[in-house]
N, C-alpha and C. Protein backbone atom coordinates (compact mmCIF):
# COMPACT_ATOMS: atom_id res chain seq x y z
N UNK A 1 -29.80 -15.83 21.52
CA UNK A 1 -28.59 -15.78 20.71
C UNK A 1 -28.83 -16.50 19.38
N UNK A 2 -28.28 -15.87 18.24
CA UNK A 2 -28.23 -16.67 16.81
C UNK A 2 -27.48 -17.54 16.69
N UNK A 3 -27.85 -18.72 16.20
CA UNK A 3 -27.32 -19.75 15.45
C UNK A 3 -25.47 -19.45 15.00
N UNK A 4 -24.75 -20.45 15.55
CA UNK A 4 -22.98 -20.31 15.63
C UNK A 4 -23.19 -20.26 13.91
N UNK A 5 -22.19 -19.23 13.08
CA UNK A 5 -22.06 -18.88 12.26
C UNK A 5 -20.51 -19.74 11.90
N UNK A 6 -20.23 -20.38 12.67
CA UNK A 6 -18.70 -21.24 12.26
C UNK A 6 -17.91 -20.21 11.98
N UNK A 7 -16.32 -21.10 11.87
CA UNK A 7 -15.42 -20.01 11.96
C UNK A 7 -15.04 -19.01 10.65
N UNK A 8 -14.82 -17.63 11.04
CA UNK A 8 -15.17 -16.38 10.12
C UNK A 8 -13.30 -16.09 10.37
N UNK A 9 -13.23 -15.38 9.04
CA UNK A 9 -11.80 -15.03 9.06
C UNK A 9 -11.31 -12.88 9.62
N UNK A 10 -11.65 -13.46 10.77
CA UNK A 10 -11.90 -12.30 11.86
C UNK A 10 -10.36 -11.33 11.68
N UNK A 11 -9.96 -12.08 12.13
CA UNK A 11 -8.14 -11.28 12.21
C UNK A 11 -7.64 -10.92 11.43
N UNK A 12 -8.23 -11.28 10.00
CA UNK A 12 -8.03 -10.55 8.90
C UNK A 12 -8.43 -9.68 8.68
N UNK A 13 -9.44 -9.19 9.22
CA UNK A 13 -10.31 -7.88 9.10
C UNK A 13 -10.32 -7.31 10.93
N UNK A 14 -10.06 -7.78 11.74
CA UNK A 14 -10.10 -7.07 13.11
C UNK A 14 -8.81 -6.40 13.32
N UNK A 15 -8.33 -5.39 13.42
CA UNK A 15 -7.03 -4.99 13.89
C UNK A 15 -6.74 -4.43 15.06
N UNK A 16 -7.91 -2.62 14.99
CA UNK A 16 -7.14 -1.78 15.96
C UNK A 16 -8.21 -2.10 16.74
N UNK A 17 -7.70 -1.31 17.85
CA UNK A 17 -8.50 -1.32 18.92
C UNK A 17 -9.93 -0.81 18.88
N UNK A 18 -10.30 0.11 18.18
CA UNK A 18 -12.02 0.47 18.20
C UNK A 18 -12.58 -1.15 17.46
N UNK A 19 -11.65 -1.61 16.40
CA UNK A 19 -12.83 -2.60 15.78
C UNK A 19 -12.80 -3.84 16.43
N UNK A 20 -11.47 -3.91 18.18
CA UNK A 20 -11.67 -5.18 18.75
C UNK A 20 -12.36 -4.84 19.57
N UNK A 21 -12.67 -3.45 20.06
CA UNK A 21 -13.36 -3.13 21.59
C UNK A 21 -14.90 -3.38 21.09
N UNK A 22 -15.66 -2.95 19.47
CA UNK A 22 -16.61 -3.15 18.81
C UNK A 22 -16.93 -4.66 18.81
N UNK A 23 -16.43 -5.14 17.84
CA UNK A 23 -16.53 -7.29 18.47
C UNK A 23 -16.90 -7.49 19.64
N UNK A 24 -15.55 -6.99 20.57
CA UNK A 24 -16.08 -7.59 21.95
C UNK A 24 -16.94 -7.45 22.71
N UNK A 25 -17.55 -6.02 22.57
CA UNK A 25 -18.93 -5.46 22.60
C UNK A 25 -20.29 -6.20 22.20
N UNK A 26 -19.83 -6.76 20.87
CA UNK A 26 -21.17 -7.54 20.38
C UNK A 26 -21.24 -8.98 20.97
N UNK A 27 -20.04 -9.41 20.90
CA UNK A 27 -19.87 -11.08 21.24
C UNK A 27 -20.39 -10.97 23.27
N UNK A 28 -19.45 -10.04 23.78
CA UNK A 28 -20.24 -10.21 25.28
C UNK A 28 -22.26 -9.52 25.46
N UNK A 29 -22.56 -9.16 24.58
CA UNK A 29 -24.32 -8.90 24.42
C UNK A 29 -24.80 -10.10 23.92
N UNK A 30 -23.97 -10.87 23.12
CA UNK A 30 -25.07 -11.87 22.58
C UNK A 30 -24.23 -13.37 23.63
N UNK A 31 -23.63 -13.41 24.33
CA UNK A 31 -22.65 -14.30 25.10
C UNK A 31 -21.92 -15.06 24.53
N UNK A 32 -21.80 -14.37 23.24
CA UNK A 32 -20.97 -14.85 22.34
C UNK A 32 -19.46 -15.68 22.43
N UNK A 33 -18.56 -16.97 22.23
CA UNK A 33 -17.39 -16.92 22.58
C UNK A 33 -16.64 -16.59 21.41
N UNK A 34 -15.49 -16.18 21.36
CA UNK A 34 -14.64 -15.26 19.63
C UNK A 34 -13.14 -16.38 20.30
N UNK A 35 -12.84 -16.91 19.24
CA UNK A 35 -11.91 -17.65 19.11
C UNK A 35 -10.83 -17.12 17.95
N UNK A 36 -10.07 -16.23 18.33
CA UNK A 36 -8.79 -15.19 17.64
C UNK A 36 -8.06 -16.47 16.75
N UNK A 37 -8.02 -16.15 15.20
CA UNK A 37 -6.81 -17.08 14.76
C UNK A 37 -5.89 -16.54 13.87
N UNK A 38 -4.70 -16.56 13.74
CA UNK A 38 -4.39 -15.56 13.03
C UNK A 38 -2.98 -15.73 13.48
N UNK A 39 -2.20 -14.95 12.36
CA UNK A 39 -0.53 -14.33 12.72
C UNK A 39 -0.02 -12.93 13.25
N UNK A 40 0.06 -12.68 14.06
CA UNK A 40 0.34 -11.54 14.36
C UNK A 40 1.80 -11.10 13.12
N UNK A 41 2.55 -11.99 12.92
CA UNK A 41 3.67 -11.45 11.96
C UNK A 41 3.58 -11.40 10.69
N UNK A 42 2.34 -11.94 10.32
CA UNK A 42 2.04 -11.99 9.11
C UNK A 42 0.59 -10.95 8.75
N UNK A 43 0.09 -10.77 9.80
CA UNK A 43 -1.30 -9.59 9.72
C UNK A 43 -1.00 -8.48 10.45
N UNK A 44 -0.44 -7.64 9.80
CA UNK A 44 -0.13 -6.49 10.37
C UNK A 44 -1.72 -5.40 10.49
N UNK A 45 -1.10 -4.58 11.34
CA UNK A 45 -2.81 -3.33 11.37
C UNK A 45 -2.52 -2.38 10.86
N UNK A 46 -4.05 -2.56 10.13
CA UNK A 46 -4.34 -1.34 9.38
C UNK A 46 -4.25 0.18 9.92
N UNK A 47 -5.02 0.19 11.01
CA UNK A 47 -5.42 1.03 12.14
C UNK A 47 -4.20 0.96 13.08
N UNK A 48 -4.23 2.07 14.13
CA UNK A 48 -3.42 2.22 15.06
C UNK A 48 -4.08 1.17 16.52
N UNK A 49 -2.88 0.81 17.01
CA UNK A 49 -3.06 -0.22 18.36
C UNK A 49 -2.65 -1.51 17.66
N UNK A 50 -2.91 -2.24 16.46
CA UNK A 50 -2.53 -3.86 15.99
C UNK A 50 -3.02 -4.55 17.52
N UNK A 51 -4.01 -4.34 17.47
CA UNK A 51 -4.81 -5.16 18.59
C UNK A 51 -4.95 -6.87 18.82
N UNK A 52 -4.70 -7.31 17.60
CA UNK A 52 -4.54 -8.68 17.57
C UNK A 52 -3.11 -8.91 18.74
N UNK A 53 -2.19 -9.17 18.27
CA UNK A 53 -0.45 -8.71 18.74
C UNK A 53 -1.13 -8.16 20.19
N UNK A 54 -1.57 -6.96 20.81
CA UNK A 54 -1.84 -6.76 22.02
C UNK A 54 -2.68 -7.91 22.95
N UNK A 55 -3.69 -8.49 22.41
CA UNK A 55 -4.28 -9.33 22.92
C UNK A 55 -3.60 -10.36 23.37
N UNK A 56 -2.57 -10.93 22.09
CA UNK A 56 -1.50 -12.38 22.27
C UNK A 56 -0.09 -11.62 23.13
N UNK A 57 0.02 -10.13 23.35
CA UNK A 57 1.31 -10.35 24.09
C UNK A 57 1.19 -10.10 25.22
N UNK A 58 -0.22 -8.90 25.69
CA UNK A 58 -0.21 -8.03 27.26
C UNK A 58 -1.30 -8.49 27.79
N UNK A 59 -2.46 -9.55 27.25
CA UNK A 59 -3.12 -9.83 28.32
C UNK A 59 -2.85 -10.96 28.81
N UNK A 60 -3.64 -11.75 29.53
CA UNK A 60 -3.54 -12.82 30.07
C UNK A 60 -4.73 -14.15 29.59
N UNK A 61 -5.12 -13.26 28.10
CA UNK A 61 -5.23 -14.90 27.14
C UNK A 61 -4.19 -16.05 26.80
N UNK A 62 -5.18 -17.00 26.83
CA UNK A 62 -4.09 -18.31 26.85
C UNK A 62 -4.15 -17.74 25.10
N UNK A 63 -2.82 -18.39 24.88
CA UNK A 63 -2.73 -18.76 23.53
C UNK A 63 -1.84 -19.92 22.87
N UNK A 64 -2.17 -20.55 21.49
CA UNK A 64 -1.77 -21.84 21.08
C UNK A 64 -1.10 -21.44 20.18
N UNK A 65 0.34 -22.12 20.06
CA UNK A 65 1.16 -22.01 18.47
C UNK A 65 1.30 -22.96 18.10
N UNK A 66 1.22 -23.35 16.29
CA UNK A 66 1.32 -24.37 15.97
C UNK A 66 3.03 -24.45 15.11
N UNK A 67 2.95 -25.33 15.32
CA UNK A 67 4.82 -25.57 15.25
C UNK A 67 5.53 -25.94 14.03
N UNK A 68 4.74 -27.55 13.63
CA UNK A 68 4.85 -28.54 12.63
C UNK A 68 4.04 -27.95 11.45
N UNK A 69 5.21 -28.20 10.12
CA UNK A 69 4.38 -27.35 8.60
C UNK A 69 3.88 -28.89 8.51
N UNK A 70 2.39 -29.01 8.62
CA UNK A 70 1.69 -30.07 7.55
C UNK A 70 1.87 -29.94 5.93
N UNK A 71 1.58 -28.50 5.24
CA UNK A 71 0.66 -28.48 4.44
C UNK A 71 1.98 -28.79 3.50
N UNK A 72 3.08 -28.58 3.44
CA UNK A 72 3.86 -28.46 2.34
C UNK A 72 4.75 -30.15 2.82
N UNK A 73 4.21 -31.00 2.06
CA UNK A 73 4.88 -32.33 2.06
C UNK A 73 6.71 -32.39 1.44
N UNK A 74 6.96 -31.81 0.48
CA UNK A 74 8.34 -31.75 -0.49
C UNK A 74 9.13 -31.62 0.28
N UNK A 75 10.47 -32.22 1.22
CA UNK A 75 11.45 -31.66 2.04
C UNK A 75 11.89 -30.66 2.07
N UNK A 76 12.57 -30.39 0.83
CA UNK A 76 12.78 -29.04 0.48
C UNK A 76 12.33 -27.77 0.44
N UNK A 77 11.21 -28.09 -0.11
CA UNK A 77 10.24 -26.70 0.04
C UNK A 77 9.85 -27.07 1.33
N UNK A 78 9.01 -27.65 2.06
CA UNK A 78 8.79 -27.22 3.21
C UNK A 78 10.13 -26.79 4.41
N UNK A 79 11.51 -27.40 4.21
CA UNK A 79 12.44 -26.83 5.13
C UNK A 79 12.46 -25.36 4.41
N UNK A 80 12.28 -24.65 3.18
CA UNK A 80 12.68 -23.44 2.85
C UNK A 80 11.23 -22.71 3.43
N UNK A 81 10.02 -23.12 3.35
CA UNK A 81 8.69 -21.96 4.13
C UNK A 81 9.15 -22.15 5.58
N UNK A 82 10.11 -23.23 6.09
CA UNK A 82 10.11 -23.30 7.79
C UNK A 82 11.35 -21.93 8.36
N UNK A 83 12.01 -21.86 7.35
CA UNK A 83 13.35 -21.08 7.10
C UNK A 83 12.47 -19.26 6.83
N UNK A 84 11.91 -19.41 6.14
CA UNK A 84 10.45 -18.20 5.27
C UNK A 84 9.99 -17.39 6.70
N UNK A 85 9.96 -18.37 7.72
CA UNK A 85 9.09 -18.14 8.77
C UNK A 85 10.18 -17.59 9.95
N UNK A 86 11.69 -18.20 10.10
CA UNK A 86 12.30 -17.41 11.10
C UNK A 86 13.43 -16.38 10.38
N UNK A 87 13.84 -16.58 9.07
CA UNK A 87 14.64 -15.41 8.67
C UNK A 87 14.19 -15.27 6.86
N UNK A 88 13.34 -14.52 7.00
CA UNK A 88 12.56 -13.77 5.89
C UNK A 88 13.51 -14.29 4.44
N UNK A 89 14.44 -13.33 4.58
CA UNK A 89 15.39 -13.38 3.61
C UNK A 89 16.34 -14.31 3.14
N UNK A 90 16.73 -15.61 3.79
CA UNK A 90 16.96 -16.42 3.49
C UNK A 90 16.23 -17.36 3.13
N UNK A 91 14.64 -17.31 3.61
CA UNK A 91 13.63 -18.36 3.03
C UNK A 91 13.64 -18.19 1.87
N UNK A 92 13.52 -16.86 1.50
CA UNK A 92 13.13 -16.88 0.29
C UNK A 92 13.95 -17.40 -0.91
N UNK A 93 14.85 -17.00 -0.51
CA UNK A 93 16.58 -17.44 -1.19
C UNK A 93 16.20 -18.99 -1.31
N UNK A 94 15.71 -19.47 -0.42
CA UNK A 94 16.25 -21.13 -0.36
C UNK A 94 14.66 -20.80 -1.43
N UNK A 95 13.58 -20.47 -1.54
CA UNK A 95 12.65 -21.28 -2.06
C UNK A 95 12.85 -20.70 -3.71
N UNK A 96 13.58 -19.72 -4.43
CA UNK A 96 14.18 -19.11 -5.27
C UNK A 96 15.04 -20.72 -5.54
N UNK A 97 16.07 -20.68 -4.80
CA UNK A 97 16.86 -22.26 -5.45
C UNK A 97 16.20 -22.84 -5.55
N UNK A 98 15.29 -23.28 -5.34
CA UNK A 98 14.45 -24.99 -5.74
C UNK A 98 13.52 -24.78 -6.49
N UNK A 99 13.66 -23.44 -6.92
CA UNK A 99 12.75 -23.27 -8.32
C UNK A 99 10.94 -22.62 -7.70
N UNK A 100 10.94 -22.06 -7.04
CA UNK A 100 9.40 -21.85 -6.47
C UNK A 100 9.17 -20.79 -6.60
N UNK A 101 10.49 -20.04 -6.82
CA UNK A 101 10.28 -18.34 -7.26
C UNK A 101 9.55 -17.88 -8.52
N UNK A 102 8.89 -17.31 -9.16
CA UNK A 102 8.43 -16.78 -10.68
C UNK A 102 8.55 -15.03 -10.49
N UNK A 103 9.48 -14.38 -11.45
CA UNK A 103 9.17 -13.10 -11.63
C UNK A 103 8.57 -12.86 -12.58
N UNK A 104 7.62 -12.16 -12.97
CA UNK A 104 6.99 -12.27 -14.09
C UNK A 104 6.57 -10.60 -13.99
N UNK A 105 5.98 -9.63 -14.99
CA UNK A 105 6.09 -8.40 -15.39
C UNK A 105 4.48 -8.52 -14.41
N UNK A 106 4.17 -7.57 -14.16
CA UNK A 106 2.54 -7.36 -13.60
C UNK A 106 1.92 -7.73 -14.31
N UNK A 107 2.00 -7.40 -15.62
CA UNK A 107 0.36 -7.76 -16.50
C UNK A 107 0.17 -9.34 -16.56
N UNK A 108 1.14 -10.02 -16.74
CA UNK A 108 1.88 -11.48 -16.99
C UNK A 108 1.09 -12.24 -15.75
N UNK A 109 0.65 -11.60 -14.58
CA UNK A 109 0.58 -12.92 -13.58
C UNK A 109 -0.14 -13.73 -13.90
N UNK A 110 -1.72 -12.97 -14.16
CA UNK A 110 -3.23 -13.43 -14.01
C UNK A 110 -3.17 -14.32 -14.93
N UNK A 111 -2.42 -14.51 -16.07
CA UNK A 111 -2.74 -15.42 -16.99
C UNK A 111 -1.43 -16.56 -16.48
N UNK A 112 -0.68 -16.28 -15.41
CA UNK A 112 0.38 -17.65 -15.40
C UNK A 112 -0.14 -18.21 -14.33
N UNK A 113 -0.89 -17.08 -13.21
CA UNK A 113 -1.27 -17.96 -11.83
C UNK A 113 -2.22 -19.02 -12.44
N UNK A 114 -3.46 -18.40 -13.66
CA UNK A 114 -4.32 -19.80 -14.13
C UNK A 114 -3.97 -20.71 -14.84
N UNK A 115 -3.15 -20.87 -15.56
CA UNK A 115 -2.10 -21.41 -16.06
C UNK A 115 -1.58 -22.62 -15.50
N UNK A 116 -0.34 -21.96 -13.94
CA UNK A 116 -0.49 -23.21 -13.11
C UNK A 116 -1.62 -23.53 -12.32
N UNK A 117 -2.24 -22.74 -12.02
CA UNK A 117 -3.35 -23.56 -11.39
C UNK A 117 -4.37 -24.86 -12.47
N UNK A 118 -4.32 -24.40 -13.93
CA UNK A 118 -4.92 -25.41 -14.81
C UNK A 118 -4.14 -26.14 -14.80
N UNK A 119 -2.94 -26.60 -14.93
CA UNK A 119 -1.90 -27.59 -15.02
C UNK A 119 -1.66 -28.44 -13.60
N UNK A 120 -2.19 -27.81 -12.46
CA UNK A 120 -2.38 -28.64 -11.50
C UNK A 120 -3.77 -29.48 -11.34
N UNK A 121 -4.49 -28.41 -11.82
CA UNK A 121 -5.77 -29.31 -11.45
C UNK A 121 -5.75 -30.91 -13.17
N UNK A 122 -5.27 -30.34 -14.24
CA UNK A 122 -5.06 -31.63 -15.12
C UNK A 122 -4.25 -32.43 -14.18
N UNK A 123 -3.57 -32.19 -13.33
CA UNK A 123 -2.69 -33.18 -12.86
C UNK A 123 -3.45 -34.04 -11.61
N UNK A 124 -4.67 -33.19 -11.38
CA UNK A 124 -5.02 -33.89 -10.26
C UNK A 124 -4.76 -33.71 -9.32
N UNK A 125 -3.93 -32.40 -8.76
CA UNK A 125 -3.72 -32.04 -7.97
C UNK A 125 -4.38 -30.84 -7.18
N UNK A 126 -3.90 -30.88 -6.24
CA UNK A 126 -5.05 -29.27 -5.67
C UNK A 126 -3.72 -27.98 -5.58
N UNK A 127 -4.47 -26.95 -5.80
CA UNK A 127 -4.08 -25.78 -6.00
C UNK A 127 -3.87 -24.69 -4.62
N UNK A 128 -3.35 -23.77 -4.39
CA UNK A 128 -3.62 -23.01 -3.30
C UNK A 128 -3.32 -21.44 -4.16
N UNK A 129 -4.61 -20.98 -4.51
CA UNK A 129 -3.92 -19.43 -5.18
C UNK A 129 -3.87 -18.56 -4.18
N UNK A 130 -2.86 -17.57 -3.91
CA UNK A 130 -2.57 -16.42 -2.84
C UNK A 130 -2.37 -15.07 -3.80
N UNK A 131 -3.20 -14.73 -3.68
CA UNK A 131 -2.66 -13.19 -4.13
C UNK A 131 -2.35 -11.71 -3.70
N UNK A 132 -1.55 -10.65 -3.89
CA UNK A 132 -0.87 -9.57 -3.64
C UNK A 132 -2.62 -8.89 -3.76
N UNK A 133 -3.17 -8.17 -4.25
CA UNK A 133 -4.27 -7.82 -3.82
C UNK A 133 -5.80 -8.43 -3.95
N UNK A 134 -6.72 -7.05 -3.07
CA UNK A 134 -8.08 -7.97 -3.43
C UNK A 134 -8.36 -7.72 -4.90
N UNK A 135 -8.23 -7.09 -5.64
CA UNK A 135 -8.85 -6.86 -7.12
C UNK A 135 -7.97 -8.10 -7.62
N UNK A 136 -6.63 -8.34 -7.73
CA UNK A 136 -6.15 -9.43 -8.46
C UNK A 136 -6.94 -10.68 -7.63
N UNK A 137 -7.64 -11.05 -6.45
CA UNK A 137 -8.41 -12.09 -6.13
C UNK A 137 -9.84 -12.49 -7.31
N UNK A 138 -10.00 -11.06 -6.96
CA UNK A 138 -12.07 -11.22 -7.76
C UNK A 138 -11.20 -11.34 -9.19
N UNK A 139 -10.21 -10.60 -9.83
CA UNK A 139 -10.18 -11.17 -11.12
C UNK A 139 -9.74 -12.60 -11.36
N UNK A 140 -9.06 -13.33 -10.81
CA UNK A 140 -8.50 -15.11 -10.89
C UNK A 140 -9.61 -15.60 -10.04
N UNK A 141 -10.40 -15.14 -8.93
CA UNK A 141 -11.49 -16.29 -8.92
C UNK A 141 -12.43 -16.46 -9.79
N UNK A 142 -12.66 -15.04 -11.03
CA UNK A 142 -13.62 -14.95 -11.61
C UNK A 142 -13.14 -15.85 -12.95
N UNK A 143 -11.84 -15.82 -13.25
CA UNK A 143 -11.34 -16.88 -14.06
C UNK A 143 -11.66 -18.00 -13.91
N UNK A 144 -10.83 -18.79 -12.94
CA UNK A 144 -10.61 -20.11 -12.09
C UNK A 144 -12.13 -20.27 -12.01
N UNK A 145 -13.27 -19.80 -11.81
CA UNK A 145 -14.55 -19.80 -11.11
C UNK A 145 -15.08 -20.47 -12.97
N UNK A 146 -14.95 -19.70 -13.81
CA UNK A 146 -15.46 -20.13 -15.33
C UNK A 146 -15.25 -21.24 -15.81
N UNK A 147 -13.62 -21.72 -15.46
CA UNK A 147 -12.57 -22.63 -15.84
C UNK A 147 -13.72 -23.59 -15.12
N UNK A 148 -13.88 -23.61 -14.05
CA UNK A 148 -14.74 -25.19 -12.96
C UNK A 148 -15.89 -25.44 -13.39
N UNK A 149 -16.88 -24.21 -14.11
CA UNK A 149 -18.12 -24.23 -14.40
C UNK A 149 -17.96 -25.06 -15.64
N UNK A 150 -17.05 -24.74 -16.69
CA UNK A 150 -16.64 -25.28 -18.09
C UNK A 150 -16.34 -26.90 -17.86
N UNK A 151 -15.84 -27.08 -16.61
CA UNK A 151 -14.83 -28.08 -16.56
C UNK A 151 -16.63 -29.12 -15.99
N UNK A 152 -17.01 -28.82 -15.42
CA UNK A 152 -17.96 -29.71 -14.79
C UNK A 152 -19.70 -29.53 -16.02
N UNK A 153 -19.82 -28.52 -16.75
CA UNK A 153 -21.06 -28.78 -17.73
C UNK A 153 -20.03 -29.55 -18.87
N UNK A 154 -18.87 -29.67 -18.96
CA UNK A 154 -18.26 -30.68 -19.85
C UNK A 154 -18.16 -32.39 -19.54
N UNK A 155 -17.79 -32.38 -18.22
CA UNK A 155 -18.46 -33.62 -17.59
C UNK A 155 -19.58 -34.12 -17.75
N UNK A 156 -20.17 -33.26 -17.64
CA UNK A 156 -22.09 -33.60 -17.30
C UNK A 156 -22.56 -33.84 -18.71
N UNK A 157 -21.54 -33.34 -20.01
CA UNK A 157 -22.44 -33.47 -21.43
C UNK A 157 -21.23 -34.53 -21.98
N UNK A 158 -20.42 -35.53 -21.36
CA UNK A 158 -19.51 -36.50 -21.44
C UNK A 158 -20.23 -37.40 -21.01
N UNK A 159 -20.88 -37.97 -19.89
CA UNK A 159 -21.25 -38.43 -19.06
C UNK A 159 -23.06 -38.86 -20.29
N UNK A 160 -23.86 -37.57 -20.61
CA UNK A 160 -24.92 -38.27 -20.63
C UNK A 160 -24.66 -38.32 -21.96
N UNK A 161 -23.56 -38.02 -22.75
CA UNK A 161 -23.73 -38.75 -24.64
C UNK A 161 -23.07 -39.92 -24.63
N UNK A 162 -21.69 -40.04 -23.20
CA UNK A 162 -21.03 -40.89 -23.84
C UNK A 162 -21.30 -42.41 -23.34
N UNK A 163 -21.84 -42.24 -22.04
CA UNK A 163 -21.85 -43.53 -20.62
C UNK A 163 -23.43 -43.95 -21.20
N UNK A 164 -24.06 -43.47 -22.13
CA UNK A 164 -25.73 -44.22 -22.03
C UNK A 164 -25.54 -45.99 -21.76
């Protein structure tokens, strides 16, 4: 067996049933163990069966839910993603009031998502970008990706003119 490849974002790409019966195929040849992580309400299938959802409702895998929002510290916003999570339409409402909403025209995003994301990272803060498709990903990582390269050979030519 090869070397554990650590965890891969499987359920994002595994759905129907040929591409879980395929996995499970490979993982029981190599004695592989596959550790499923994922939302069934939030990863819908591409393919027919949503095999993820079958696995967590009709077999007799154990499965773990996690309960408590860590990631969003702000009261507010995190009671409005906890709200996001059991009635869609009112989360959103609540995260719209506290200001978390942006409508902005399509062409408008790519330059506001880097935007705040530059204004967080001046702040010292960390960022989380999510985007509506994969092409709007490769174009803002390919941004954001320039922005870090700029940001760190500017360091590095700060560092050896200014610290001698």
């Amino acid at each position: 067996m090869r070397e554990p490849v650590g965890p891969q974002p499987a359920c994002g790409r595994v759905h129907s049933g040929r591409q879980m019966g395929e996995l499970l195929q490979i993982a029981e040849q190599n004695s592989a163990r596959i550790v499923f992580s994922g939302d069934t309400q939030q990863i819908q299938s591409v393919e027919a069966c949503d095999a993820l959802r079958v696995l967590e409702k009709e077999s007799r895998l154990k499965s773990v839910s996690l309960r408590e929002v860590k990631r969003q510290t702000a009261a507010d916003y995190r009671d409005a993603i906890q709200e996001l999570r059991r009635n869609p339409g009112r989360g959103f409402e609540r995260l719209d009031e506290i200001g978390a909403v942006r409508e902005l025209p399509f062409m408008q995003r790519p330059q506001a998502i880097v935007q705040a994301y530059l204004d967080s990272a001046v702040k010292g803060q960390s960022a989380l970008v999510v985007c509506a498709t994969h092409d709007e990903i490769g174009r803002l990582n390919c941004i954001i990706g320039v922005f870090k390269i700029s940001v760190q050979n500017l360091q590095r030519i700060v560092k050896s003119k200014c610290y001698k």
